[in-house]
Protein backbone atom coordinates (compact mmCIF):
# COMPACT_ATOMS: atom_id res chain seq x y z
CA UNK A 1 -18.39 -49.32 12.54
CA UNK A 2 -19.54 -45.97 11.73
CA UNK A 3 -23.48 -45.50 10.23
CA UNK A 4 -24.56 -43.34 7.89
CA UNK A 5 -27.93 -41.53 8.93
CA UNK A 6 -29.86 -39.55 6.81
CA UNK A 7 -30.97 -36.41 9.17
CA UNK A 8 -33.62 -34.31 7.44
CA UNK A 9 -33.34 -30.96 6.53
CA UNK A 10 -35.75 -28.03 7.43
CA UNK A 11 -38.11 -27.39 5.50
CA UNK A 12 -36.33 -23.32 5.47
CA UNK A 13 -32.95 -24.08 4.44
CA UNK A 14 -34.16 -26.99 1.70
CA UNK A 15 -36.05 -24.14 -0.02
CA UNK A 16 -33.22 -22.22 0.29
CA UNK A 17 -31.17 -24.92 -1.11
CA UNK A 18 -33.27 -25.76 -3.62
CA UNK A 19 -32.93 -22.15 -4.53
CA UNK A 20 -29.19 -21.99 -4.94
CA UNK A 21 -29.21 -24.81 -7.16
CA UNK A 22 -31.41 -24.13 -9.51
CA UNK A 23 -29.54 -20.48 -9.71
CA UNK A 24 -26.48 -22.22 -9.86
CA UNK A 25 -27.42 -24.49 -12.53
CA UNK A 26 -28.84 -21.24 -15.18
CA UNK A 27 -25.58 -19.66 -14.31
CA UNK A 28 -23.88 -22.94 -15.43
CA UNK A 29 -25.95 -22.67 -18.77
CA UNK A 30 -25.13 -18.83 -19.05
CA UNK A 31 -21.12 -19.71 -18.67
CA UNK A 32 -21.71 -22.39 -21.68
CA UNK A 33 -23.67 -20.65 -23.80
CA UNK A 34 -20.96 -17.57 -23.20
CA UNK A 35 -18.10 -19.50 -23.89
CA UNK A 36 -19.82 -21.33 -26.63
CA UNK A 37 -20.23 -18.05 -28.41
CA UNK A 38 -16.53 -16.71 -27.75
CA UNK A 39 -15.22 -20.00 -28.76
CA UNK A 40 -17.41 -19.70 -32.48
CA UNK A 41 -16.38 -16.03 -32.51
CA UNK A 42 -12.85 -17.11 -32.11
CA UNK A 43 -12.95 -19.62 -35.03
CA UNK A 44 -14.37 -17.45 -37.11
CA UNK A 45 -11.92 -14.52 -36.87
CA UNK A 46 -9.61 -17.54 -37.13
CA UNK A 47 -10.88 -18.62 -40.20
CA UNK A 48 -11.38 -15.23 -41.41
CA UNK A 49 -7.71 -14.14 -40.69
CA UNK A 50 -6.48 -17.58 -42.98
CA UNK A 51 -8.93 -16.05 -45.68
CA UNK A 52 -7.84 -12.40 -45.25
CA UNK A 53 -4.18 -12.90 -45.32
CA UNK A 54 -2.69 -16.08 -47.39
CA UNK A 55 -3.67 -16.60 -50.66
CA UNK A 56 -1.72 -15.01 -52.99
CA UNK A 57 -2.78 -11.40 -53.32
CA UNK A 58 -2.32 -10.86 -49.40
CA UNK A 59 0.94 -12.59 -49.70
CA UNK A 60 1.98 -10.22 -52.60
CA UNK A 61 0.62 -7.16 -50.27
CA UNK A 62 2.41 -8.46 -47.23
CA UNK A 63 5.81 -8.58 -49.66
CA UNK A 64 7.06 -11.84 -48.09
CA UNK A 65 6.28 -15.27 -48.65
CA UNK A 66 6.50 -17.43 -45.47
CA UNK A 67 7.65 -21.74 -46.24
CA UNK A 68 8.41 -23.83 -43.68
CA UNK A 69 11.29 -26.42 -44.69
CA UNK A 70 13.73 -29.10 -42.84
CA UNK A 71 17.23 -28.42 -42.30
CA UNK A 72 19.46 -31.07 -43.57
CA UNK A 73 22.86 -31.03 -45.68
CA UNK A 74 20.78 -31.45 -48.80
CA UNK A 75 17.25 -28.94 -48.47
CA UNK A 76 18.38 -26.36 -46.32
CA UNK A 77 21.84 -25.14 -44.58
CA UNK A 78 24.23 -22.84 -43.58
CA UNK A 79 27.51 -22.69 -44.88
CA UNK A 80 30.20 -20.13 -44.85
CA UNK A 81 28.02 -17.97 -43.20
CA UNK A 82 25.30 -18.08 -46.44
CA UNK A 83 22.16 -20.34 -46.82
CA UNK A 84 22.06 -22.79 -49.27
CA UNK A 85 20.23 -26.02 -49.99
CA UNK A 86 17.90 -27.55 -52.98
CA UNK A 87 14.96 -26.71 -51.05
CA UNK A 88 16.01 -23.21 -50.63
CA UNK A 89 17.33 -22.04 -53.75
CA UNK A 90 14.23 -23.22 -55.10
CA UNK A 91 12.20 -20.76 -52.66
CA UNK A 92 14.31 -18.16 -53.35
CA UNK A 93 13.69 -18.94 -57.18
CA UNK A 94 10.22 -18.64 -56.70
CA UNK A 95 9.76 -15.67 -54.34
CA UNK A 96 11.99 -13.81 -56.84
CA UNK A 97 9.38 -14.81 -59.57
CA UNK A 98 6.62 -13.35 -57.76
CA UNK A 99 8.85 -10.40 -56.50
CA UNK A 100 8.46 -10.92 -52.88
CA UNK A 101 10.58 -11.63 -50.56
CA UNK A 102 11.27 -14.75 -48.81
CA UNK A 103 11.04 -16.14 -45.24
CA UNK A 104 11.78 -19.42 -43.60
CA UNK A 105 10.58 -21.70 -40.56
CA UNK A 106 13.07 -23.96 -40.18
CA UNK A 107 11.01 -27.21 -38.74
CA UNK A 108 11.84 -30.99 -38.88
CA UNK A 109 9.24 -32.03 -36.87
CA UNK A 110 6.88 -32.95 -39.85
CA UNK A 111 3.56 -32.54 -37.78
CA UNK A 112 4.73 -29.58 -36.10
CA UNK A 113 5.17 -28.48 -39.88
CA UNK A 114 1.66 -29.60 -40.80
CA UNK A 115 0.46 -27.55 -38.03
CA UNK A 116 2.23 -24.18 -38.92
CA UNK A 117 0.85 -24.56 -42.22
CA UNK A 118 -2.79 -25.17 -41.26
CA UNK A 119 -3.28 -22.34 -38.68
CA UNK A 120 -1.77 -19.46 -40.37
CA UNK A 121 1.73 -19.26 -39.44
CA UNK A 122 2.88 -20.37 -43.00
CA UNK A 123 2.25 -20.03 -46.62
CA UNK A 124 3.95 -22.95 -47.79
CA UNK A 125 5.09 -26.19 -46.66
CA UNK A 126 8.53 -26.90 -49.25
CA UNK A 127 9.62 -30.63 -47.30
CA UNK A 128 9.50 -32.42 -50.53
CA UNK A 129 6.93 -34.48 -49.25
CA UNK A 130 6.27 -37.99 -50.06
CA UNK A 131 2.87 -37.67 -52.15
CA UNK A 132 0.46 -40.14 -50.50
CA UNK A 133 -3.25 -40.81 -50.40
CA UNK A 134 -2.99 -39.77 -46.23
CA UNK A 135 -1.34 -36.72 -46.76
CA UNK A 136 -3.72 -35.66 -49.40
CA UNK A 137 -6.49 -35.26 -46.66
CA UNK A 138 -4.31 -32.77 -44.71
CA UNK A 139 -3.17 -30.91 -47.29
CA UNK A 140 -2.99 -29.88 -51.01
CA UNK A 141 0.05 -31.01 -52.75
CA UNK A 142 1.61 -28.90 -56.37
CA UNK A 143 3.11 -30.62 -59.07
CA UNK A 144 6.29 -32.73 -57.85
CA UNK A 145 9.50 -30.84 -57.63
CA UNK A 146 11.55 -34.00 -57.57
CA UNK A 147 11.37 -37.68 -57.95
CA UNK A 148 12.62 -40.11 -55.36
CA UNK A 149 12.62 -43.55 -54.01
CA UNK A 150 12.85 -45.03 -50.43
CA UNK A 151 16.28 -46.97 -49.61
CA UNK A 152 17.47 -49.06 -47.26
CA UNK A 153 19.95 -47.89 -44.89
CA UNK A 154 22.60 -50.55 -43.44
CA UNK A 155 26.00 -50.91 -42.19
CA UNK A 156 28.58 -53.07 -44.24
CA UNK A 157 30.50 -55.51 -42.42
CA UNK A 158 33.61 -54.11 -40.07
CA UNK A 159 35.82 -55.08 -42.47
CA UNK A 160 34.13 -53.91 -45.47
CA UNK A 161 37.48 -52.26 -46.65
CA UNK A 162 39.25 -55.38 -47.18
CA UNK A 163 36.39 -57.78 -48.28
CA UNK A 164 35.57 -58.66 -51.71
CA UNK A 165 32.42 -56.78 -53.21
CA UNK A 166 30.85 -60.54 -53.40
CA UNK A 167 31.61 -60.92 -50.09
CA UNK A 168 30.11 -57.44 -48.49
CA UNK A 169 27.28 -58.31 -50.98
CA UNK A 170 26.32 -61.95 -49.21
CA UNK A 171 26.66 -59.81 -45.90
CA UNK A 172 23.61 -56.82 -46.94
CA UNK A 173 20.60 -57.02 -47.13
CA UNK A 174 19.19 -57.48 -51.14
CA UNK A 175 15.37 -58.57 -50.78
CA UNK A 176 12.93 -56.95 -49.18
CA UNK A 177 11.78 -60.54 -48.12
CA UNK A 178 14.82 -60.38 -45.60
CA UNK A 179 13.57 -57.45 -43.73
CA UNK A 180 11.44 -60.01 -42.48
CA UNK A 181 11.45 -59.66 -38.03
CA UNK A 182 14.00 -56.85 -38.50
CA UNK A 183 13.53 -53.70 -36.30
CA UNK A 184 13.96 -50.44 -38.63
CA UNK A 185 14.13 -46.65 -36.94
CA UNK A 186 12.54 -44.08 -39.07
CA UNK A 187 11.39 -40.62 -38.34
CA UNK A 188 8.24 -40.15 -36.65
CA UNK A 189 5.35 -38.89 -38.90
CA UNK A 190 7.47 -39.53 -41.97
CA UNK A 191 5.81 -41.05 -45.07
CA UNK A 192 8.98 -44.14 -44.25
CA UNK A 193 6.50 -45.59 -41.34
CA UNK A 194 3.78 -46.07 -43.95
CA UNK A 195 5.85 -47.27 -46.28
CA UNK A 196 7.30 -50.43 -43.47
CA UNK A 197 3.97 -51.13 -42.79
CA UNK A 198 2.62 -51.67 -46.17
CA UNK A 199 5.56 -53.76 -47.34
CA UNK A 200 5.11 -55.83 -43.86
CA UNK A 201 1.87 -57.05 -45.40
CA UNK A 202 3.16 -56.86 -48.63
CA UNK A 203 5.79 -59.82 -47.44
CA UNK A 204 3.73 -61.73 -45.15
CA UNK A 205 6.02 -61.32 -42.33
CA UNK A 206 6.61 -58.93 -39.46
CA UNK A 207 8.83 -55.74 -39.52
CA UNK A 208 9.38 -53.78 -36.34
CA UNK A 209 8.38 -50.02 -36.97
CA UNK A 210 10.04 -47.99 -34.49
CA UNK A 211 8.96 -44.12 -35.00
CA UNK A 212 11.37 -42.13 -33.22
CA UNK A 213 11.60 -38.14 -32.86
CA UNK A 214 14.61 -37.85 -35.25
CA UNK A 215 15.12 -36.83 -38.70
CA UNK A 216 16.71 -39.26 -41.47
CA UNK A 217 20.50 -37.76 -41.70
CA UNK A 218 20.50 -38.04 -37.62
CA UNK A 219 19.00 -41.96 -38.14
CA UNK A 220 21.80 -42.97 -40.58
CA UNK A 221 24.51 -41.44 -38.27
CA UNK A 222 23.49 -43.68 -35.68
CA UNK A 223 23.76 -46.38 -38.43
CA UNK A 224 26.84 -45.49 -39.34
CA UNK A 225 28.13 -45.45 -35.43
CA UNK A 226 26.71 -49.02 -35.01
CA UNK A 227 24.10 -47.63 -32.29
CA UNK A 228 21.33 -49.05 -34.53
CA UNK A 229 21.13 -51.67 -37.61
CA UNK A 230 18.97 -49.88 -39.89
CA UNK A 231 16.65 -46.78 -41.30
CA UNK A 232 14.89 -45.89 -44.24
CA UNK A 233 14.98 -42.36 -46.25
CA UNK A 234 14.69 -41.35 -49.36
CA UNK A 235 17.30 -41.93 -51.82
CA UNK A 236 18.38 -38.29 -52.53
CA UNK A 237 19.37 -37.92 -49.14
CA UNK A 238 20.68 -41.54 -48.60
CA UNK A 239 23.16 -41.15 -51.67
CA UNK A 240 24.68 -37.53 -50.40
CA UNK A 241 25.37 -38.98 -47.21
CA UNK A 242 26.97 -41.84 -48.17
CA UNK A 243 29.87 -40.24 -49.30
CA UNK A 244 30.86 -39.14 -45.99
CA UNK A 245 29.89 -42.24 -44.32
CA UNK A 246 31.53 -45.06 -46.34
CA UNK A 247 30.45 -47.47 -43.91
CA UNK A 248 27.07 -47.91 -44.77
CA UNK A 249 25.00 -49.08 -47.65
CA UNK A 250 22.30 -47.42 -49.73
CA UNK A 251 22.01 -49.80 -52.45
CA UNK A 252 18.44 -51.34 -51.00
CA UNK A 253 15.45 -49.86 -52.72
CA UNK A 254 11.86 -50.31 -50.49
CA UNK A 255 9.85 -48.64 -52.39
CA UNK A 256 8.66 -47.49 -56.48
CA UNK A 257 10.10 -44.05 -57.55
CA UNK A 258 8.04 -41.91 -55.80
CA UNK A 259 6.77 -37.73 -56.06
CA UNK A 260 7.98 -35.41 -54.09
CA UNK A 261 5.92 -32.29 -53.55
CA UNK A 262 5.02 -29.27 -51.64
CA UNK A 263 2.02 -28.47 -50.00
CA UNK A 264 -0.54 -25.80 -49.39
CA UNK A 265 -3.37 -25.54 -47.10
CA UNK A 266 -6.71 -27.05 -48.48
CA UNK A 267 -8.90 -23.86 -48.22
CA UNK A 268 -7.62 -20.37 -49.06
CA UNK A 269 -5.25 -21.28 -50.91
CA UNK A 270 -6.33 -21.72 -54.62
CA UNK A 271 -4.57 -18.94 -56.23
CA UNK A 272 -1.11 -19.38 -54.51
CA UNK A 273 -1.19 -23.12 -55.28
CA UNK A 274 -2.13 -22.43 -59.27
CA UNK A 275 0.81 -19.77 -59.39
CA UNK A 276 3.36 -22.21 -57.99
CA UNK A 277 2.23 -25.31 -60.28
CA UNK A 278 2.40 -22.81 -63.09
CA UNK A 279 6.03 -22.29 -62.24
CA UNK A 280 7.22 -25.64 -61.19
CA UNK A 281 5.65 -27.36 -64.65
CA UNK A 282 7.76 -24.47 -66.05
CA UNK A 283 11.00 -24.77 -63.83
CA UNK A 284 11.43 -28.12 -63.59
CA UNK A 285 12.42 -28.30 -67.00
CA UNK A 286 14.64 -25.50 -66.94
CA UNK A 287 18.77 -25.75 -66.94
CA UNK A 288 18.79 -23.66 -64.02
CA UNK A 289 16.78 -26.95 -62.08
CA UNK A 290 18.95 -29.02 -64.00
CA UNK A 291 21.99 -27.53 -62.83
CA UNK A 292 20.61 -26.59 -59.62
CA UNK A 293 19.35 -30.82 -59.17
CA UNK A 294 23.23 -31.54 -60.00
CA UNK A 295 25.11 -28.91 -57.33
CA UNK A 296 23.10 -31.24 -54.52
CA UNK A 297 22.71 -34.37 -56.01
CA UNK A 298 24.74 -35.54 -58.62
CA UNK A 299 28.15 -34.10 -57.67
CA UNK A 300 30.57 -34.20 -54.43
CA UNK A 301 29.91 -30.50 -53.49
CA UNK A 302 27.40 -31.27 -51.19
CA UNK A 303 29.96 -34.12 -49.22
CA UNK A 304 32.52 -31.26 -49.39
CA UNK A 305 30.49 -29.16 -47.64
CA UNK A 306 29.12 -31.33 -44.89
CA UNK A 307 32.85 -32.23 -44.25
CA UNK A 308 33.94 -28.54 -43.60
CA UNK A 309 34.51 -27.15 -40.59
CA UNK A 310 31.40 -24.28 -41.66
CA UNK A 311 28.74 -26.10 -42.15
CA UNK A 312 27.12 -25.06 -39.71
CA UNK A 313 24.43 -27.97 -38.83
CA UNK A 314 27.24 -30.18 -37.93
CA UNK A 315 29.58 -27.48 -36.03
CA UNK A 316 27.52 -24.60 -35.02
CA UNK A 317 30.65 -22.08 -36.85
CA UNK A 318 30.11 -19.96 -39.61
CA UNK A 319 33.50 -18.97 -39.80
CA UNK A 320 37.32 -19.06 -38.94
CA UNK A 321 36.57 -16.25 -37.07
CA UNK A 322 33.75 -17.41 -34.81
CA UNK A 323 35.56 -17.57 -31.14
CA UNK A 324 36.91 -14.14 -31.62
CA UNK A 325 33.51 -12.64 -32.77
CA UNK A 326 31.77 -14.29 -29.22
CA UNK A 327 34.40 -12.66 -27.12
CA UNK A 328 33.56 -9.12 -28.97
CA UNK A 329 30.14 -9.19 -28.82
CA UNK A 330 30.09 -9.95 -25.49
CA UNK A 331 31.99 -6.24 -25.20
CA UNK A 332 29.08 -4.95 -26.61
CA UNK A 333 26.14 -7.05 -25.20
CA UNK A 334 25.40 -8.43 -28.87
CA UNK A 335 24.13 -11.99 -30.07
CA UNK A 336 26.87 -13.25 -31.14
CA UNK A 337 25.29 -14.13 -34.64
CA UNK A 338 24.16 -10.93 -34.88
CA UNK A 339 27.58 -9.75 -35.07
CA UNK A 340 28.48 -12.35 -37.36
CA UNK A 341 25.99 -11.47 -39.69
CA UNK A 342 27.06 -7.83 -39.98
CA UNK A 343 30.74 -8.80 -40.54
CA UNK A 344 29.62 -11.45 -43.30
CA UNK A 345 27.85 -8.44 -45.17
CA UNK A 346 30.85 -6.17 -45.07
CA UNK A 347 33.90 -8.67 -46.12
CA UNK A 348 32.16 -11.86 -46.22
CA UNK A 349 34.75 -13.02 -43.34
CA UNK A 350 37.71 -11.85 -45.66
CA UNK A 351 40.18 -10.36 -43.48
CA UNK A 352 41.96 -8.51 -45.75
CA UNK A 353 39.18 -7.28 -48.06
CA UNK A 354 39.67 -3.23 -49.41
CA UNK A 355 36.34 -1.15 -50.61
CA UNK A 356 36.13 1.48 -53.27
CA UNK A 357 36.08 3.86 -50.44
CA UNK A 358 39.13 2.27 -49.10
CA UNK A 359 37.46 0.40 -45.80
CA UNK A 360 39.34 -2.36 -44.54
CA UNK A 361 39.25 -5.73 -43.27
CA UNK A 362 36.67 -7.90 -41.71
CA UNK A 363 34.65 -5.04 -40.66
CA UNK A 364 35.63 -3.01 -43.17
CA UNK A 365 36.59 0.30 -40.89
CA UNK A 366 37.95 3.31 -42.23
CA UNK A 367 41.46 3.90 -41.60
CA UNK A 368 40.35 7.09 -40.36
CA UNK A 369 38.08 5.60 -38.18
CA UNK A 370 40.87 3.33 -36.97
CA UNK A 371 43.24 6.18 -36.37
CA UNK A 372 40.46 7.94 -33.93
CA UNK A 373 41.00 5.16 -31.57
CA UNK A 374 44.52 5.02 -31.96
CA UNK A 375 44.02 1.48 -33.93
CA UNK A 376 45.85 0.35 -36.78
CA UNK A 377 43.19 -1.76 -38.62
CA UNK A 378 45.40 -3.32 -40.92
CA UNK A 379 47.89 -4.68 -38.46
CA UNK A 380 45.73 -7.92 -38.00
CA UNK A 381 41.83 -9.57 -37.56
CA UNK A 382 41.79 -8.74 -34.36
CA UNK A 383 42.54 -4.84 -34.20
CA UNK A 384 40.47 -4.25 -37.51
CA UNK A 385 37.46 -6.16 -35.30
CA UNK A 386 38.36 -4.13 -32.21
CA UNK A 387 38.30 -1.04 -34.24
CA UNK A 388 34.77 -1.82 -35.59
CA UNK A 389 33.41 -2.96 -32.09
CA UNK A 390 34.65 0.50 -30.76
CA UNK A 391 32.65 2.11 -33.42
CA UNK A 392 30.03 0.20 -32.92
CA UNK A 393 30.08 1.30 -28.45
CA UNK A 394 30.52 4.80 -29.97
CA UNK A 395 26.61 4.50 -31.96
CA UNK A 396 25.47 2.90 -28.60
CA UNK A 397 26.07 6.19 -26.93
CA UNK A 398 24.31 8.37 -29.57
CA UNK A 399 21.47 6.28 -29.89
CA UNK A 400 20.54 4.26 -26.56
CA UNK A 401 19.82 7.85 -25.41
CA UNK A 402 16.91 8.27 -28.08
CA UNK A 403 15.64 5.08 -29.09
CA UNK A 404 14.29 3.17 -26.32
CA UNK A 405 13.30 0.51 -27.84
CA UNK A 406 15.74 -2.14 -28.07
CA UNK A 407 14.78 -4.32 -31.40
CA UNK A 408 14.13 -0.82 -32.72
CA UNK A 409 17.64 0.58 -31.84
CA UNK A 410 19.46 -2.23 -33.22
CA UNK A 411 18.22 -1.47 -36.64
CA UNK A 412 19.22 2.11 -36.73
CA UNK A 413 23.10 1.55 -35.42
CA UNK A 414 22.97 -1.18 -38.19
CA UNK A 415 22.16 1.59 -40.79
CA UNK A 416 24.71 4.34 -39.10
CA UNK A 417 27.59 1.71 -39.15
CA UNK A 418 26.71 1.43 -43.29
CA UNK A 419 25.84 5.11 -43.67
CA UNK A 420 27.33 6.67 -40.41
CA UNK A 421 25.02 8.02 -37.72
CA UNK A 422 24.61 11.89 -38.85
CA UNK A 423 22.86 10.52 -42.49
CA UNK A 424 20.39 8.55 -40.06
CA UNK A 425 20.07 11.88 -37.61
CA UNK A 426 19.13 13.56 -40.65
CA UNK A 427 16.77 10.99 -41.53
CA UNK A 428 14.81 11.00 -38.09
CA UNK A 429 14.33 14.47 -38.54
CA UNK A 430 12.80 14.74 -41.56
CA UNK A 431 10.27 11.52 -40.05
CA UNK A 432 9.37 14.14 -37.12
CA UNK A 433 9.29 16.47 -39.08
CA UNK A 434 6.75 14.93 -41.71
CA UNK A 435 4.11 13.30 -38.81
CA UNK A 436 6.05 9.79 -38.67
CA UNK A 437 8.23 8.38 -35.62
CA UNK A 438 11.30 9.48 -35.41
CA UNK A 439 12.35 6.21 -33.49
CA UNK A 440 10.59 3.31 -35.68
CA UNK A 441 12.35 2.28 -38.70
CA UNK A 442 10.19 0.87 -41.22
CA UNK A 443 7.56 3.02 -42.81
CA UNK A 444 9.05 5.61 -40.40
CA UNK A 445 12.86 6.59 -40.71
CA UNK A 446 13.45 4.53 -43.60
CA UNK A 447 11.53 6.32 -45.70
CA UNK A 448 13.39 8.98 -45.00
CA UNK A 449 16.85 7.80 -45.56
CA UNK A 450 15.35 6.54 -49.24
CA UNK A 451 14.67 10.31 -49.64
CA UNK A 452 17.71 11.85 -48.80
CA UNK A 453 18.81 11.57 -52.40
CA UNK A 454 15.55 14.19 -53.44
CA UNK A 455 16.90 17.82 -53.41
CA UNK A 456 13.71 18.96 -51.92
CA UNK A 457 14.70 16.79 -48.42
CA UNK A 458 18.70 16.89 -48.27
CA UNK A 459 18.41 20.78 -48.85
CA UNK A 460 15.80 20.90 -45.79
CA UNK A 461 16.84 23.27 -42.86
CA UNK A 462 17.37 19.98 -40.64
CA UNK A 463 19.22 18.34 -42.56
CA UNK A 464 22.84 18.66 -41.45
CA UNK A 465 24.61 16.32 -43.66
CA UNK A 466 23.51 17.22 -46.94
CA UNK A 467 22.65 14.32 -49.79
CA UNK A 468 22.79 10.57 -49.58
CA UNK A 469 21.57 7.77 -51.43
CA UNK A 470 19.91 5.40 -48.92
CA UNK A 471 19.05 2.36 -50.81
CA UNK A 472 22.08 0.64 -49.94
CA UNK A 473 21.84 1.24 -46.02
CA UNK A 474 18.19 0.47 -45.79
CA UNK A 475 18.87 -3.01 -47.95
CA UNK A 476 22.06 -3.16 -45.41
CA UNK A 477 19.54 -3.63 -42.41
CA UNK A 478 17.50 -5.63 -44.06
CA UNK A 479 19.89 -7.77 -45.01
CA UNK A 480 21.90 -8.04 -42.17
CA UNK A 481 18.91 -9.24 -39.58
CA UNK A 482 17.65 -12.08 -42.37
CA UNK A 483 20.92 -13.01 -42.33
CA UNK A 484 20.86 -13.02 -38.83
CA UNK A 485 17.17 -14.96 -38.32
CA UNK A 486 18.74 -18.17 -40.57
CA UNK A 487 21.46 -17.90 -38.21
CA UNK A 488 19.46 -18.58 -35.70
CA UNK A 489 18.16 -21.97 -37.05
CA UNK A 490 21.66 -23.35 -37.08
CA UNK A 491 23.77 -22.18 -34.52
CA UNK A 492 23.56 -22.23 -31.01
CA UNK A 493 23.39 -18.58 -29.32
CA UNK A 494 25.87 -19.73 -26.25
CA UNK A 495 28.54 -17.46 -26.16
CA UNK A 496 32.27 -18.01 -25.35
CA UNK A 497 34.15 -14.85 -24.20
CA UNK A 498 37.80 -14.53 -25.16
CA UNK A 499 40.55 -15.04 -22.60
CA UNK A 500 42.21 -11.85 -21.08
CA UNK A 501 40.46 -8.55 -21.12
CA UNK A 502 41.38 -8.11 -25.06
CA UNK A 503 37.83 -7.98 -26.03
CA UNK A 504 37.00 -5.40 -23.82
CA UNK A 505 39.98 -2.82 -24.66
């Protein structure tokens, strides 16, 4: 057995001791006291950044308005290499009322969403939210921008096809009474898990709430596969995606017709949320919403879509072209959407498209162009987009030696390939010239471009290409790396090289 014996200490080193603790502990209360005052000083230049920056004047100042929605076949998606969705055109309706532009967090995690709206990473949450009394704490809903209700999701029987409708009928479920000990999958954080539990002990009788990490159209695929028996989602939704899965049911209502809204944040945001319940109240009863309602709701165009090979949520491909734009851009050490995005703004992946000025193809190169590297760009896809990815190496080596900045670089070979490079030499010029960086492009070179259309800058003694109108190569850039960011929510960046050394030739 071992004993424990207390051993006193001397009477020297317990002063000493006594000391070092006492030190110890004020240094404790200094570190506390320090970090309590960071952390308050933190908050508050926190708090003050949310007040600074998003309401609606700093919004209009920043020119962009930043909304967070879900991606699904029915609020927001790419197809054909172009956004689209009810949830999106409506954005893009409203920025363009306000006159700013518009950018999107793509998000289906809905408390992930409720956090980028709360600290300052969004403007606007656009989900069509549920309205409830719990969400109401969180956040400030506008008026509704559509009406809903919550369905039941189920799988007719196997042999649905050849069944009388009395007979699949007897097989569903009708009453809500039914969903007694059933075990329904809904999306975790979704207004669907309140909605179980409330009609649980509206029944008297158990349901089985599972809340998994997936968002409704993933829930009724795995419906539709047999993997699980049932979900709940709102109607909208339920109704487009039954028409590409005829094997399940939608026909179930759970809940009363219900709001759905967006949101803003609770503080800071008075002005933006009057604005947009100005315009929705107006909107809403518009033709444009009416017709815009129908084009996702009403008709099969949204079924079409989700069946094509180019909607991109279900395949990843934006176009026919896809496989032979990877093997390119991996000549040229490009995301592959990036490249994609470029080609959709100059033929809109038609391969046999012809400009004003007589450019060509998917890439639309200049015969002349072509002819320099012994190309002929009409002889087929492939040799107009090797003919464009030459051109492309060829602005790498005039302006990887100046611009060292990668990001940076990008945006001026974007403009050269619209404009050609000696327009945007000109341009960096006159920024040096004038006391702004000659390698930044906005509120730099830009500018400058925009003003080689004034005879007092296209006649200046560094200018070596004389007069051009800019607007169209500066919106070009612009364009083309928006397009590029919504790419980026889709489609996966993995990219597959073409066999054989084509690519690279």
């Amino acid at each position: 057995m071992i004993k424990k014996i207390a051993v006193p200490l001397p009477p020297l080193f317990r002063e000493c001791l006594i000391n070092t603790t006492i030190l110890f502990k004020k240094v404790i209360i200094y570190i506390t006291i320090l970090v309590s005052f960071l952390t308050s000083c933190s908050d508050y230049h926190s708090s003050e950044r949310n007040t600074v920056l998003f309401d609606l004047d700093s919004i209009r100042n920043r020119g962009s308005l930043i909304a967070v929605t879900d991606f699904n076949s029915t609020n927001y998606f790419m197809y054909k290499g172009e956004p689209m969705g009810f949830n999106y055109e409506l954005l893009k309706a409203f920025s363009d009322h306000i006159g700013i532009d518009l950018e999107i967090i793509a998000e289906n995690d809905i408390d992930q969403a409720f956090d980028l709206l709360n600290r300052g990473d969004a403007d606007l949450l656009a989900i069509g939210l549920t309205v409830n009394a719990s969400r109401k704490k969180i956040i400030q809903f506008t008026e509704p921008v559509a009406e809903t209700r919550q369905v039941l999701v189920q799988r007719k029987p196997k042999n649905w096809s050849t069944l009388t409708k009395s007979a699949i009928e007897k097989s569903l479920i009708r009453k809500q009474l039914d969903l007694g000990n059933k075990s329904v999958y809904v999306q975790k954080g979704s207004s669907h898990v309140e909605r179980l539990h409330s009609l649980s002990s509206e029944i008297g009788d158990s349901i089985t709430v599972i809340e998994v990490p997936y968002e409704s159209e993933q829930l009724i695929k795995l419906v539709a596969s047999g993997e699980i028996d049932y979900t709940v989602c709102d109607e909208n939704e339920a109704l487009v995606n039954s028409t590409y899965y005829p094997g399940i049911d939608v026909s179930t209502p759970v809940s009363f017709t219900q709001n759905l809204a967006w949101g803003v944040r609770k503080t800071n945001s008075d002005k933006l949320l009057q604005e947009l319940n100005n315009w929705i109240s107006t909107f809403r009863h518009s033709q444009t919403y009416a017709l815009l309602y129908a084009k996702y709701f009403r008709n099969s165009r949204s079924s079409i879509i989700v069946r094509s090979d180019y909607y991109s949520l279900k395949t990843g491909k934006v176009s026919q072209w896809d496989e032979m734009i990877k093997g390119y851009s991996d000549s040229i050490r490009w995301d592959w959407r990036l490249l994609a995005s470029l080609i959709y703004q100059e033929s809109r992946f038609l391969p046999d498209v012809t400009s004003w000025a007589g450019a060509y193809g998917l890439m639309q190169v200049m015969p002349s162009t072509g002819s320099n590297f012994g190309i002929d760009i009409t002889a087929s896809p492939r040799n107009n987009m090797k003919a464009g990815i030459r051109y492309i190496n060829w602005l790498h080596s005039i302006f990887d030696p100046r611009i060292e900045d990668e990001t940076e670089r990008m945006k001026f070979i974007l403009a050269s390939y619209n404009a050609g490079p000696g327009h945007v030499l000109d341009a960096m010029k006159l920024a040096g010239k004038n006391g702004l960086n000659p390698t930044k492009w906005e509120d730099n070179v830009a500018i400058w471009m925009l003003r080689k259309s004034d005879p007092r800058y296209y006649n200046d003694e560094v200018v070596k290409s004389g007069y051009f109108k800019g607007t169209e190569s500066v919106a070009f850039v612009t364009e083309v790396l928006e397009r590029f960011e919504r790419y980026k929510n889709f489609i996966p960046a993995k990219s597959v090289s073409l066999t054989g050394t084509d690519a690279k030739n």
